[in-house]
PDB file of N, CA and C in Angstrom:
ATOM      1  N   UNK A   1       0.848  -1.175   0.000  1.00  0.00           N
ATOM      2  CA  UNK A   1       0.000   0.000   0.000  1.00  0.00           C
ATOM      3  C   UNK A   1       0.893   1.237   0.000  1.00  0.00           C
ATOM      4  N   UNK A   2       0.885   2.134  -0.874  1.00  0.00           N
ATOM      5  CA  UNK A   2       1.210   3.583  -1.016  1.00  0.00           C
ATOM      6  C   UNK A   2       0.700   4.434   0.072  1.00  0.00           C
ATOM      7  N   UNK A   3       1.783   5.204   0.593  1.00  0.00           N
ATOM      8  CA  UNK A   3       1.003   6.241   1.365  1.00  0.00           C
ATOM      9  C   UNK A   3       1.791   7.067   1.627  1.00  0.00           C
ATOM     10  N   UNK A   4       1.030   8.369   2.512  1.00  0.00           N
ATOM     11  CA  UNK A   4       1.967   9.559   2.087  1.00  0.00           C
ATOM     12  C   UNK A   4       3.525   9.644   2.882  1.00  0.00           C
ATOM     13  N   UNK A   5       4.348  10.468   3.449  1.00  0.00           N
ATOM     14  CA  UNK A   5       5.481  10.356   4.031  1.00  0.00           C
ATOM     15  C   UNK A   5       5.692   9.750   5.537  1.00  0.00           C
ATOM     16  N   UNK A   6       4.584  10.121   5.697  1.00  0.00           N
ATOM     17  CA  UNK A   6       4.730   9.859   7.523  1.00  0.00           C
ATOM     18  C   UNK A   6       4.474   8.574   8.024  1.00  0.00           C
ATOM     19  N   UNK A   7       3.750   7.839   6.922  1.00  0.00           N
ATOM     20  CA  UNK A   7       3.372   6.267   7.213  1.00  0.00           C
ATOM     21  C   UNK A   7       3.900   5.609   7.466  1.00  0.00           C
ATOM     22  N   UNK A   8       5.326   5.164   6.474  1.00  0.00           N
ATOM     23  CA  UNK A   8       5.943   4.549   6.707  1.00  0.00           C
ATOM     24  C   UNK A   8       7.585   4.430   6.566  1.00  0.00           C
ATOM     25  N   UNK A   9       8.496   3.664   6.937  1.00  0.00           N
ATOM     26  CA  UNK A   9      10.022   3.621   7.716  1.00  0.00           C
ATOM     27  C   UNK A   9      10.876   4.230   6.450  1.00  0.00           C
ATOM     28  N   UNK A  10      10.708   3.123   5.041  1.00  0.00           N
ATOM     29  CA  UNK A  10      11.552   3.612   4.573  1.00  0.00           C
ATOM     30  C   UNK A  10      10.774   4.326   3.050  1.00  0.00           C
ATOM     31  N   UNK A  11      11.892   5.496   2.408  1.00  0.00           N
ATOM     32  CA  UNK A  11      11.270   5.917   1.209  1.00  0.00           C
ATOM     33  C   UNK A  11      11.971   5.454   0.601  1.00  0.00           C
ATOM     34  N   UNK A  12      10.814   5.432  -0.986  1.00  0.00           N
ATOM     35  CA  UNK A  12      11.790   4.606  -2.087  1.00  0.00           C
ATOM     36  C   UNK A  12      11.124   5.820  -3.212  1.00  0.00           C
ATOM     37  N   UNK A  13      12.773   5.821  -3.746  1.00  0.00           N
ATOM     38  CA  UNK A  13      12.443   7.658  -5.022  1.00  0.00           C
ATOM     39  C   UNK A  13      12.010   6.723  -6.166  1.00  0.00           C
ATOM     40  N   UNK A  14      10.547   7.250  -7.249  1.00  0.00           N
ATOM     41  CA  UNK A  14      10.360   6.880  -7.991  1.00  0.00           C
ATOM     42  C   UNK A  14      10.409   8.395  -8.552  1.00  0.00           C
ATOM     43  N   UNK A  15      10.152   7.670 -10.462  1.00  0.00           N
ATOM     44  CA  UNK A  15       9.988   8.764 -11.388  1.00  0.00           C
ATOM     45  C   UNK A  15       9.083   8.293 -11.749  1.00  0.00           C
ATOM     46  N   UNK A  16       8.041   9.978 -11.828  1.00  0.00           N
ATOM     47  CA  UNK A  16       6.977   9.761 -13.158  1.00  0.00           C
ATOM     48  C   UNK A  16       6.594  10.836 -13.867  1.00  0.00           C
ATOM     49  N   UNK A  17       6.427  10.643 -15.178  1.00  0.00           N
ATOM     50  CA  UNK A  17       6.994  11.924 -16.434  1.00  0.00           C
ATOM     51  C   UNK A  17       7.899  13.171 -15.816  1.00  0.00           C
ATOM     52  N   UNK A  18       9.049  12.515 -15.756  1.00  0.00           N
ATOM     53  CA  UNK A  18      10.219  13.221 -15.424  1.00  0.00           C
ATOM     54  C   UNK A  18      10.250  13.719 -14.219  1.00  0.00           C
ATOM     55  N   UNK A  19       9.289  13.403 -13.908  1.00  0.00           N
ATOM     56  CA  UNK A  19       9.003  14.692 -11.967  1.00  0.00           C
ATOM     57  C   UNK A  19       9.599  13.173 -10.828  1.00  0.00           C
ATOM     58  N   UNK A  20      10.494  13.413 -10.055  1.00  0.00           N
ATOM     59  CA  UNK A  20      10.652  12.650  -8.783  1.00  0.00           C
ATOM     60  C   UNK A  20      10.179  12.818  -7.870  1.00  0.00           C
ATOM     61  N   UNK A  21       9.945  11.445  -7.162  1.00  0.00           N
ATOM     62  CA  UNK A  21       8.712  11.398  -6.232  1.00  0.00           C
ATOM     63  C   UNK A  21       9.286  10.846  -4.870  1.00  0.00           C
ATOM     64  N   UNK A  22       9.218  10.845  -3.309  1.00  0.00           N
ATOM     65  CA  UNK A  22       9.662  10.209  -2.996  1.00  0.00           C
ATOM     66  C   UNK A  22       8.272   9.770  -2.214  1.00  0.00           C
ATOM     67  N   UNK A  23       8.329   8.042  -1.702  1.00  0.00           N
ATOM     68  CA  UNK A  23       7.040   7.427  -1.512  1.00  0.00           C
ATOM     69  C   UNK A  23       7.411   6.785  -0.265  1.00  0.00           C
ATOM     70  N   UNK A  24       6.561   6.936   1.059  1.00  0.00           N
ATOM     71  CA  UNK A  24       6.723   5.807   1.850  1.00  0.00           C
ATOM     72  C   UNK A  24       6.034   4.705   1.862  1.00  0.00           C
ATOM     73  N   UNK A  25       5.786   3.218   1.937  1.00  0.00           N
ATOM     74  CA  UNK A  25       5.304   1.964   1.580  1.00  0.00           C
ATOM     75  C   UNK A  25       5.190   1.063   2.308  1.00  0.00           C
ATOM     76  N   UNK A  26       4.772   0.156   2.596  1.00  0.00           N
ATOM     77  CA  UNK A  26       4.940  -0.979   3.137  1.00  0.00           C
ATOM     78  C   UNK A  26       4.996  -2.078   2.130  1.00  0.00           C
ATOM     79  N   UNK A  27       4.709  -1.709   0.740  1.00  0.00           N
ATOM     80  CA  UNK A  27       4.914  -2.547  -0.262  1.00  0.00           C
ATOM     81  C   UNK A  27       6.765  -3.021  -0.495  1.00  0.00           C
ATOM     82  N   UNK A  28       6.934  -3.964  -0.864  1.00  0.00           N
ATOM     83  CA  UNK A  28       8.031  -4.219  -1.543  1.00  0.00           C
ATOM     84  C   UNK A  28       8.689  -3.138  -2.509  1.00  0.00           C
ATOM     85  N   UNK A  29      10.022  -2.236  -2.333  1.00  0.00           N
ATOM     86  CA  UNK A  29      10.470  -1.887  -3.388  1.00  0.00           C
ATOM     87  C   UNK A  29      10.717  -2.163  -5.209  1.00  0.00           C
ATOM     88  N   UNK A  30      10.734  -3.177  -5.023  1.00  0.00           N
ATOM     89  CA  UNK A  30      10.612  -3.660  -5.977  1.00  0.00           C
ATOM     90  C   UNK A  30       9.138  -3.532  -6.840  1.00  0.00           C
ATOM     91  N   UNK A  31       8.053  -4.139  -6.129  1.00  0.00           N
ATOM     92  CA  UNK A  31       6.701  -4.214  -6.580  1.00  0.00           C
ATOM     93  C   UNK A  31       6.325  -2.329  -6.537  1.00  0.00           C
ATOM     94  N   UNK A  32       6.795  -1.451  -5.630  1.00  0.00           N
ATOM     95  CA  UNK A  32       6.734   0.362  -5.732  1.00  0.00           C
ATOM     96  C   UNK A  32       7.144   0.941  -7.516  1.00  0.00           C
ATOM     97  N   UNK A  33       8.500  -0.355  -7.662  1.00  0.00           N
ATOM     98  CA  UNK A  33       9.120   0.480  -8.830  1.00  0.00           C
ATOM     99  C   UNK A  33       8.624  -0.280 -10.460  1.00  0.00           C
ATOM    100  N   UNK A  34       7.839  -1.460  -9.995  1.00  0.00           N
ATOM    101  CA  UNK A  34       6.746  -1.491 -10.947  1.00  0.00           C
ATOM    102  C   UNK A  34       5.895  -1.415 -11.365  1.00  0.00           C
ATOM    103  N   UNK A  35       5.140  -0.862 -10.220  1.00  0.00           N
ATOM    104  CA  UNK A  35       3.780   0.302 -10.166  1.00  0.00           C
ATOM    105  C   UNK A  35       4.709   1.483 -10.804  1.00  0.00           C
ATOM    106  N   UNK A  36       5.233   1.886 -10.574  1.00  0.00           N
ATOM    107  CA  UNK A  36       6.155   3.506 -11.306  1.00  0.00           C
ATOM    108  C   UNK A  36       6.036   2.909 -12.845  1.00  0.00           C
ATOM    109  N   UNK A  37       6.687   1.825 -13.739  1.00  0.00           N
ATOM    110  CA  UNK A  37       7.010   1.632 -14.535  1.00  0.00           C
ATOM    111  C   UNK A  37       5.788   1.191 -15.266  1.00  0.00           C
ATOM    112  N   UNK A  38       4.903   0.728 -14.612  1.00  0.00           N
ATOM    113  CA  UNK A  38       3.496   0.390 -15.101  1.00  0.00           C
ATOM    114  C   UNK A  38       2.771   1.645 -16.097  1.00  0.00           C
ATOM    115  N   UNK A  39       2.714   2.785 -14.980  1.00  0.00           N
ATOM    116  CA  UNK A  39       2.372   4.132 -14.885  1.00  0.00           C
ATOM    117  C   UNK A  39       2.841   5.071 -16.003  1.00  0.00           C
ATOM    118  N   UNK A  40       4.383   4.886 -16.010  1.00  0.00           N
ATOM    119  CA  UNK A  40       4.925   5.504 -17.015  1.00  0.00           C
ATOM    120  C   UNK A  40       4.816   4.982 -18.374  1.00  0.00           C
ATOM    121  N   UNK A  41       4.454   3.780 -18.516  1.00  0.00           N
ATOM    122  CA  UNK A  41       4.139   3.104 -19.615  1.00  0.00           C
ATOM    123  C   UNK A  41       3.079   3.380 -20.305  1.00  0.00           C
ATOM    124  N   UNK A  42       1.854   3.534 -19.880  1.00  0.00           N
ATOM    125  CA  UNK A  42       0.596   3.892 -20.000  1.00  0.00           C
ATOM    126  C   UNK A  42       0.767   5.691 -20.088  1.00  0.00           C
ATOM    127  N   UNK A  43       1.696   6.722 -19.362  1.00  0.00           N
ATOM    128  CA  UNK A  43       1.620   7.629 -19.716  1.00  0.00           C
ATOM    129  C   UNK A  43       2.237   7.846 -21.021  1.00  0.00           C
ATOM    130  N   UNK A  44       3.509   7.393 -21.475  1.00  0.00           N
ATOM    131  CA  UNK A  44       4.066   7.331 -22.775  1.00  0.00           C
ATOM    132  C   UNK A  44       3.355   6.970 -23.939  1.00  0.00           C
ATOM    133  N   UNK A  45       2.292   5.873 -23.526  1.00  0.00           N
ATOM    134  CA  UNK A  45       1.224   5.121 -24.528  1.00  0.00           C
ATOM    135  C   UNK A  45       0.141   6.101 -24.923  1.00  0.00           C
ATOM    136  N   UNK A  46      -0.440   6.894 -23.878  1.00  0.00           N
ATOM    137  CA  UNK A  46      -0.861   8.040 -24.150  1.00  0.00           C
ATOM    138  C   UNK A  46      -0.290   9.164 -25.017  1.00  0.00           C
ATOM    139  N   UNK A  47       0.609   9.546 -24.589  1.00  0.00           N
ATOM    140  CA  UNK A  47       1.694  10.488 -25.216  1.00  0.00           C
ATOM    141  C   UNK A  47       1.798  10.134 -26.481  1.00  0.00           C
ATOM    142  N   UNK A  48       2.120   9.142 -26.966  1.00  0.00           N
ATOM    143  CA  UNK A  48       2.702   8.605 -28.077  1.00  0.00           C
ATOM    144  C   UNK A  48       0.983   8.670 -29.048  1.00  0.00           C
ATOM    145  N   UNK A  49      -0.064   8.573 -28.961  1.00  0.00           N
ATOM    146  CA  UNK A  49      -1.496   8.257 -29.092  1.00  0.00           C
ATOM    147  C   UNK A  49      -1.866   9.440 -29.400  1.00  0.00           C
ATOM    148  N   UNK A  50      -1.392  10.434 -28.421  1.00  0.00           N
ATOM    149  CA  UNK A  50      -2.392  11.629 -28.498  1.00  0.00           C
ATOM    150  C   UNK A  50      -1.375  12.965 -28.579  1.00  0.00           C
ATOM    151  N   UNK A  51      -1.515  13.650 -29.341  1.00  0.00           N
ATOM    152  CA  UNK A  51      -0.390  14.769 -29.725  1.00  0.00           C
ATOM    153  C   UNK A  51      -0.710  15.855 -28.755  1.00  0.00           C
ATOM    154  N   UNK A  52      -0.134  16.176 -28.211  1.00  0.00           N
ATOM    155  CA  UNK A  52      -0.115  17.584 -27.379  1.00  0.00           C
ATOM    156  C   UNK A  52      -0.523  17.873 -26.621  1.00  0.00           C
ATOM    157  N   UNK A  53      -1.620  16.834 -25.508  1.00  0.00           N
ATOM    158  CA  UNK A  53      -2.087  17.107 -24.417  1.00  0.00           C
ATOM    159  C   UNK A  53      -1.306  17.576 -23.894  1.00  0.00           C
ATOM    160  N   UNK A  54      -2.046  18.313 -22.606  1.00  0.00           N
ATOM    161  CA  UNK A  54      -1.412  18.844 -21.069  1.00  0.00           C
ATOM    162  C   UNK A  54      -0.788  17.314 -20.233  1.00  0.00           C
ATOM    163  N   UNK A  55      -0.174  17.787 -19.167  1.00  0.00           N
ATOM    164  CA  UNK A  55       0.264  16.854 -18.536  1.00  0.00           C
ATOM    165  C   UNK A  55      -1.011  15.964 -17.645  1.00  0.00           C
ATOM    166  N   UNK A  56      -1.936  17.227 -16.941  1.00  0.00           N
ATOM    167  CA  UNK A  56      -3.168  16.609 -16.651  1.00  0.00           C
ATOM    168  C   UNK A  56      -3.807  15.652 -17.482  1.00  0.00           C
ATOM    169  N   UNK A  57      -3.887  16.255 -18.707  1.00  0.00           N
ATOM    170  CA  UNK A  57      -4.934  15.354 -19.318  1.00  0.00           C
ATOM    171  C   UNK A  57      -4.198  14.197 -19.570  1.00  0.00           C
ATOM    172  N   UNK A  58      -3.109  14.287 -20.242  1.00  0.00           N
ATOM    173  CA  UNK A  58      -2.243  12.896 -19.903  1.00  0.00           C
ATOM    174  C   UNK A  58      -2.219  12.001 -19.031  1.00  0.00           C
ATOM    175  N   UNK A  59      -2.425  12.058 -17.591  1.00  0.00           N
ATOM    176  CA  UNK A  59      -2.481  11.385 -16.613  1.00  0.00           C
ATOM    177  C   UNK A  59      -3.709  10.848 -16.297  1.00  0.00           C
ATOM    178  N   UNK A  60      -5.091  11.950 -16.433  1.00  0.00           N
ATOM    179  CA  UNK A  60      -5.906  11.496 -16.609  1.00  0.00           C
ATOM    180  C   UNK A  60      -6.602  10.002 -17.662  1.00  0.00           C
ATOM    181  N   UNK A  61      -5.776  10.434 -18.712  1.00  0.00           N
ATOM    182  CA  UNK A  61      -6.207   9.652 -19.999  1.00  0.00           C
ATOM    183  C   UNK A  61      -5.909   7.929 -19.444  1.00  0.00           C
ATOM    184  N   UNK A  62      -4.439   8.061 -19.174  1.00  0.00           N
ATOM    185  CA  UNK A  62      -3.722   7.010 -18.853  1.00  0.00           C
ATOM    186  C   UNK A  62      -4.225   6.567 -17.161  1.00  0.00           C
ATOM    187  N   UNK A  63      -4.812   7.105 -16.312  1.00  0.00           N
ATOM    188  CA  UNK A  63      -5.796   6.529 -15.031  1.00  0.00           C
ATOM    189  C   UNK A  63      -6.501   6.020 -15.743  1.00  0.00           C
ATOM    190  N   UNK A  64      -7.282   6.346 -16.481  1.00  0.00           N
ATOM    191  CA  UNK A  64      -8.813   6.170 -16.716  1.00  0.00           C
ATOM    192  C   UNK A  64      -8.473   4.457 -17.568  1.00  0.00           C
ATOM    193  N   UNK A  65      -7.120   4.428 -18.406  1.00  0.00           N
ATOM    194  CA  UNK A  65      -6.977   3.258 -19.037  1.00  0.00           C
ATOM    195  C   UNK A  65      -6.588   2.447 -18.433  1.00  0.00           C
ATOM    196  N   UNK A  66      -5.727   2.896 -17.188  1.00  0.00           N
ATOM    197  CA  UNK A  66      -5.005   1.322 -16.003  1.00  0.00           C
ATOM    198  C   UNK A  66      -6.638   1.346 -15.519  1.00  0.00           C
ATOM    199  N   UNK A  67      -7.640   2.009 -14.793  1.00  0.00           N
ATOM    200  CA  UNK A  67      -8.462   1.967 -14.262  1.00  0.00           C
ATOM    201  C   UNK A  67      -9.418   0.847 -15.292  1.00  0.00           C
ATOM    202  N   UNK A  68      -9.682   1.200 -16.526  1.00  0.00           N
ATOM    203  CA  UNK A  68     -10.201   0.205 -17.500  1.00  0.00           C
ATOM    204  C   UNK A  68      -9.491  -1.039 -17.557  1.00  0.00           C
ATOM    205  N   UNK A  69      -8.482  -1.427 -17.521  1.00  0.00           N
ATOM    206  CA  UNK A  69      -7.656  -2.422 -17.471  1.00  0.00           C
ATOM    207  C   UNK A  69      -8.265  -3.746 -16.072  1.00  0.00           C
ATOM    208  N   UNK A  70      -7.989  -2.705 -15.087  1.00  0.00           N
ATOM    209  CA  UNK A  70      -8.292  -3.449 -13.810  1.00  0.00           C
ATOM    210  C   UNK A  70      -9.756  -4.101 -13.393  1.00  0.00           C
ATOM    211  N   UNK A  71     -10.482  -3.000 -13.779  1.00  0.00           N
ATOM    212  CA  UNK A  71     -11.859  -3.425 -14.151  1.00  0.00           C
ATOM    213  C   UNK A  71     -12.318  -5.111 -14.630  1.00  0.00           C
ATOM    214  N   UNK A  72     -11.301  -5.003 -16.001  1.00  0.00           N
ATOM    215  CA  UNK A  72     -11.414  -5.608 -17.320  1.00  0.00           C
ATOM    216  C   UNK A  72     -10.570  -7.331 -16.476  1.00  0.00           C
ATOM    217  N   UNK A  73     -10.195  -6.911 -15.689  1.00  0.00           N
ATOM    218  CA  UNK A  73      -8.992  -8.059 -14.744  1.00  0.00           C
ATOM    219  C   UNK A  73     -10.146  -8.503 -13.662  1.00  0.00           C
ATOM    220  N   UNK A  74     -10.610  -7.503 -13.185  1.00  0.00           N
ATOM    221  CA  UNK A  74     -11.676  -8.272 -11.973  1.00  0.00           C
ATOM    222  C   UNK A  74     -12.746  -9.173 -12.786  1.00  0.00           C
ATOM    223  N   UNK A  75     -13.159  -8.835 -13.558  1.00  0.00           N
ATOM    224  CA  UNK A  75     -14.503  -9.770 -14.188  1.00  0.00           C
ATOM    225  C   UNK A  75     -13.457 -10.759 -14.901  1.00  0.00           C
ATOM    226  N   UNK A  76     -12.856 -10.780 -15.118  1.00  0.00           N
ATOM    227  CA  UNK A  76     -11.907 -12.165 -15.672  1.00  0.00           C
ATOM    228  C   UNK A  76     -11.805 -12.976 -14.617  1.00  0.00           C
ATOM    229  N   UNK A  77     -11.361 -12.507 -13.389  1.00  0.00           N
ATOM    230  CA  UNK A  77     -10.859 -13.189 -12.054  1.00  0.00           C
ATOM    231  C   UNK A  77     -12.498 -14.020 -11.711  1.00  0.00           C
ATOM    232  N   UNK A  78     -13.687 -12.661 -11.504  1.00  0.00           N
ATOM    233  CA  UNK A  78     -14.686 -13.778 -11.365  1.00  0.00           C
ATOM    234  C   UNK A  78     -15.202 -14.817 -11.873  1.00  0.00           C
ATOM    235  N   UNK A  79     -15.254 -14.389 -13.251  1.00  0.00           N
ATOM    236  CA  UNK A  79     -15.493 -15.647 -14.655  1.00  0.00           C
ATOM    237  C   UNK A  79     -14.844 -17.037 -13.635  1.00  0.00           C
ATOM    238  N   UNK A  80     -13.232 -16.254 -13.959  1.00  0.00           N
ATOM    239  CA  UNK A  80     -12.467 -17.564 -13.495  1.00  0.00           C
ATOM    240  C   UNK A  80     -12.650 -18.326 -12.148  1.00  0.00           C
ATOM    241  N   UNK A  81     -13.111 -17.695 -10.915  1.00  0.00           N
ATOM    242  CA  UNK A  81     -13.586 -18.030  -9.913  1.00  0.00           C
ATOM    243  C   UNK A  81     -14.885 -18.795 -10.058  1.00  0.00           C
ATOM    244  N   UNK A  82     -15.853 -18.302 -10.848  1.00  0.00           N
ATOM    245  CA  UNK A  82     -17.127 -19.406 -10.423  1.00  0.00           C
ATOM    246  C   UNK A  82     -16.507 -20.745 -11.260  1.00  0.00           C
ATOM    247  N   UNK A  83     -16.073 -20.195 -12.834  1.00  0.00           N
ATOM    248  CA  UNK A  83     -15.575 -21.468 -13.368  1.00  0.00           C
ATOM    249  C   UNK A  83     -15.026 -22.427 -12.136  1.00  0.00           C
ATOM    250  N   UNK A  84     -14.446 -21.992 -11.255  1.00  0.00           N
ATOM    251  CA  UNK A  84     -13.425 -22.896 -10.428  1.00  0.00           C
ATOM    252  C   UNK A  84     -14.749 -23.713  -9.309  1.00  0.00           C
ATOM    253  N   UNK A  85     -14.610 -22.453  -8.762  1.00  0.00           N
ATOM    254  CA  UNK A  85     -16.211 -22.753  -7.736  1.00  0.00           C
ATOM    255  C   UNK A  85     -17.624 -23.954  -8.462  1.00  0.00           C
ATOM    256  N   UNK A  86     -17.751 -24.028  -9.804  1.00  0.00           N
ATOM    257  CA  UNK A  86     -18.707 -25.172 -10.390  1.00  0.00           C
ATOM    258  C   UNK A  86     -17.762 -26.518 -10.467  1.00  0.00           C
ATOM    259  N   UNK A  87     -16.574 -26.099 -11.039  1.00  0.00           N
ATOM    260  CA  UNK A  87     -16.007 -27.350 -11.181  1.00  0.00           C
ATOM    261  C   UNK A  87     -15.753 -28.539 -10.000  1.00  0.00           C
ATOM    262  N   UNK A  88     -15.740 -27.537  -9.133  1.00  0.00           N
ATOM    263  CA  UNK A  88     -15.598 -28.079  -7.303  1.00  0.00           C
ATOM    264  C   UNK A  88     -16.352 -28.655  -6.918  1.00  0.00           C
ATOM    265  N   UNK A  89     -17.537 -28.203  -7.225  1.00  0.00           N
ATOM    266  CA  UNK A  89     -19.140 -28.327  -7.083  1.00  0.00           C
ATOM    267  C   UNK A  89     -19.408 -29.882  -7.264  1.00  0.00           C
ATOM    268  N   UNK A  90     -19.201 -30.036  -8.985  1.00  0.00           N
ATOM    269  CA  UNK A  90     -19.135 -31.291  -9.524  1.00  0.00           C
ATOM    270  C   UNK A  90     -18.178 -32.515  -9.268  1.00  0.00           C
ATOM    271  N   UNK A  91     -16.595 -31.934  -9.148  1.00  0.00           N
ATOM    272  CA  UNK A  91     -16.134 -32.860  -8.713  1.00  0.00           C
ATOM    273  C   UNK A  91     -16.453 -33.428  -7.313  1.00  0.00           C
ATOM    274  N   UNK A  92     -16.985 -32.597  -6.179  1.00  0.00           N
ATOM    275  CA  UNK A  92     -17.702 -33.092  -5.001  1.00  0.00           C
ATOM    276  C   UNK A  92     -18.751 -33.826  -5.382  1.00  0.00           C
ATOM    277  N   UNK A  93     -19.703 -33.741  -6.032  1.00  0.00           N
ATOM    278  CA  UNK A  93     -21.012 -34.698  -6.339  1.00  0.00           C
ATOM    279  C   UNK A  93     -20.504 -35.792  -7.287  1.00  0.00           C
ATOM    280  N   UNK A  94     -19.716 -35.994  -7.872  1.00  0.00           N
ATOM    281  CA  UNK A  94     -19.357 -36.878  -8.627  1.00  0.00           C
ATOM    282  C   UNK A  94     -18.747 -38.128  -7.494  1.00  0.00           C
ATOM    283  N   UNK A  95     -17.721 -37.234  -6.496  1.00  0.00           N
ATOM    284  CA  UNK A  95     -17.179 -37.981  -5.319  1.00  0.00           C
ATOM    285  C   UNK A  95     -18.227 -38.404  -4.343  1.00  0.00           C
ATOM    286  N   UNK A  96     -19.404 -38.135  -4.230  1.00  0.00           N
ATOM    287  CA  UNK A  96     -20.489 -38.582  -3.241  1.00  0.00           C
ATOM    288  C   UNK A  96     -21.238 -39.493  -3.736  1.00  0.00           C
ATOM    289  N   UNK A  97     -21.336 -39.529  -5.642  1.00  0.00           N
ATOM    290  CA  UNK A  97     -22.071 -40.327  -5.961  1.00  0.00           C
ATOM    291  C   UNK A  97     -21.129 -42.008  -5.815  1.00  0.00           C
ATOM    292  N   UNK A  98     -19.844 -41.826  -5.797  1.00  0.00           N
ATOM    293  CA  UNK A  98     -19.117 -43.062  -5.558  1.00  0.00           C
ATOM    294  C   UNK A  98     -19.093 -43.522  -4.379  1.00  0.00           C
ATOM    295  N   UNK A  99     -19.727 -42.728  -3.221  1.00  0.00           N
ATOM    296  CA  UNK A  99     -19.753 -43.306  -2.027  1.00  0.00           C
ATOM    297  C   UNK A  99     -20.712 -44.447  -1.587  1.00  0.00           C
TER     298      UNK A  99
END
């Protein structure tokens, strides 16, 4: 979890569109500096997409698409969860009918 300076022990400096940031975490450094790289990816993808926005709207553009993304990841996860949850289902009744 991200949070602001006072939260937590240690900071870890990220970049995003050129501006440095420094972040306190309880997340893994590692997993901090691929949320950064995630971020910047999607802002460049923007950038590269759309000629001349502001920096706002840039950031905006590129939230709104990790935000679509994640969305697009939870209903996959459930799909994949009931899929799992029926299959369970059946292999239990299949195992009761052998009893």
């Amino acid at each position: 979890m991200l949070g602001n300076l006072g939260d937590m022990e240690n900071p870890i400096r990220i970049r995003i569109l050129d501006n440095e940031y420094l972040l306190r975490s309880d997340e893994d450094p590692a997993q901090v500096n691929e949320i950064a790289k995630l971020v910047n990816d999607k802002l460049d993808e923007v950038r590269k997409n759309s000629d001349k926005l502001s920096e706002g709207k840039t950031a905006i553009l590129a939230a709104f698409d990790i935000a679509g993304d994640y969305l697009r990841l939870l209903k996959e996860k459930d799909v994949l969860l009931r899929d799992v949850q029926d299959r369970c289902r059946l292999m239990s009744r299949q195992i009761e009918s052998l009893e």
